[in-house]
Protein backbone atom coordinates (compact mmCIF):
# COMPACT_ATOMS: atom_id res chain seq x y z
CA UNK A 1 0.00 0.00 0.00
CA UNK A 2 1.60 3.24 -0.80
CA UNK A 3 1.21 6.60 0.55
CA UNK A 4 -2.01 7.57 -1.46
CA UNK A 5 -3.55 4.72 -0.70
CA UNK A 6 -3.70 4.79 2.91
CA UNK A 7 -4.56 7.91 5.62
CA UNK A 8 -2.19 6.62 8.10
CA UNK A 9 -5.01 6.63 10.55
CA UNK A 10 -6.10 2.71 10.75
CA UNK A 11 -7.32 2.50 7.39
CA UNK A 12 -5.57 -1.39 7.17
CA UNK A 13 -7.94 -1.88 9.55
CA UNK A 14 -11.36 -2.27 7.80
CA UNK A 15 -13.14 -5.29 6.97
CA UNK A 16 -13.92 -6.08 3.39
CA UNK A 17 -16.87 -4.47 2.16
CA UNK A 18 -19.95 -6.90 2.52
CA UNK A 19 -23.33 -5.21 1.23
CA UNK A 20 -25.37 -8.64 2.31
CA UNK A 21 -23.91 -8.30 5.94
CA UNK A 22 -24.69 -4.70 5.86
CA UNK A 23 -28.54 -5.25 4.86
CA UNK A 24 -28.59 -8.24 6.96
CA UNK A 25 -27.55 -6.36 10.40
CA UNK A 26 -29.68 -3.73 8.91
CA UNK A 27 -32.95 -5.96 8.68
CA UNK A 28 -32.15 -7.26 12.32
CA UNK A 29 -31.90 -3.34 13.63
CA UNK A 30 -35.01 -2.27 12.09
CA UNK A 31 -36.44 -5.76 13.71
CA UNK A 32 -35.60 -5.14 17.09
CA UNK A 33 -35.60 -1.47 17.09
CA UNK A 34 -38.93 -0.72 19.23
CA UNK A 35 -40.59 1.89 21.97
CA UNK A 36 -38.04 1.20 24.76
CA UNK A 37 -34.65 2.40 24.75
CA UNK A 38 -33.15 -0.86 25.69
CA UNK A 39 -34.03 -1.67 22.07
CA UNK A 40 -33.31 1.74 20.28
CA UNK A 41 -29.38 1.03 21.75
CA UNK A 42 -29.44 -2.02 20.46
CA UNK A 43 -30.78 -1.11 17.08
CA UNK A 44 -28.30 1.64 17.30
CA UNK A 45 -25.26 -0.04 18.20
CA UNK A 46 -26.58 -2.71 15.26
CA UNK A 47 -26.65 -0.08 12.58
CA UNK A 48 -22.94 1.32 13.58
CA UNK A 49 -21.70 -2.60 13.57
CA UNK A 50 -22.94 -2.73 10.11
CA UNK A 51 -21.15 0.47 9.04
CA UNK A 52 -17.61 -1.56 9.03
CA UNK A 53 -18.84 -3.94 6.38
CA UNK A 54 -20.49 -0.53 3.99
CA UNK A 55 -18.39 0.43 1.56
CA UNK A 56 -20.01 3.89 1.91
CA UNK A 57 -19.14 4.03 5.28
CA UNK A 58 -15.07 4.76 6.13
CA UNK A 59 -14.79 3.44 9.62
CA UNK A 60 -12.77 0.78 11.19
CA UNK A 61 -13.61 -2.16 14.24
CA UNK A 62 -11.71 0.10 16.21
CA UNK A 63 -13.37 3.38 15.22
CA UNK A 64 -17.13 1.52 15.84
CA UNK A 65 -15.61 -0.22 19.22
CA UNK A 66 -14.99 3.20 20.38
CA UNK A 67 -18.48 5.01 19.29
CA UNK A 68 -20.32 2.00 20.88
CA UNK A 69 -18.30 2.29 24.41
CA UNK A 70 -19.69 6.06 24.28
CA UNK A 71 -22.76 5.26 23.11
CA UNK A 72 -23.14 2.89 26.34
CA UNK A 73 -21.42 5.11 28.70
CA UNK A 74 -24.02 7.87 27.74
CA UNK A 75 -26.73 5.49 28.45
CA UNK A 76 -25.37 4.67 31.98
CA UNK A 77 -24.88 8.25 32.70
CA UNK A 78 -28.42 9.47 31.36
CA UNK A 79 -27.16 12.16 29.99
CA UNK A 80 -24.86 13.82 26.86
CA UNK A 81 -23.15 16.11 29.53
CA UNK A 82 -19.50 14.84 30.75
CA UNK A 83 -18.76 14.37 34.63
């Protein structure tokens, strides 16, 4: 991989692209997505699992690892304000 080809910011990283998986964890979010908010993290955290495998999408395991940890850490909390 040369210079052009990669950021230098974990770009190695990502999975190949894999538009089945991607509609697949899609289907499942919109599935289990309902009125409580148990269910809208889970549909949530779903959808940003699927972003690895969307070749739309320029994240990495590590980069969707992270967002998730917030995105659970928020939930804990309550609230979008920091400690």
């Amino acid at each position: 991989m040369n210079d052009d080809e990669s950021s230098g910011n974990g770009d190695d990283d990502r999975l190949p692209d894999d538009p089945e998986k991607v509609a697949l964890l899609r289907d499942v979010a919109d599935e289990v997505r309902g009125d409580s908010g148990e269910s809208k993290q889970v549909a949530a955290i779903l959808y940003r699992v699927s972003d690895i495998y969307d070749p739309d999408e320029e994240t990495t395991p590590e980069h969707v690892y992270l967002n998730v940890r917030n995105i659970l850490r928020i939930r804990e909390r309550g609230t979008l304000e920091r400690d």
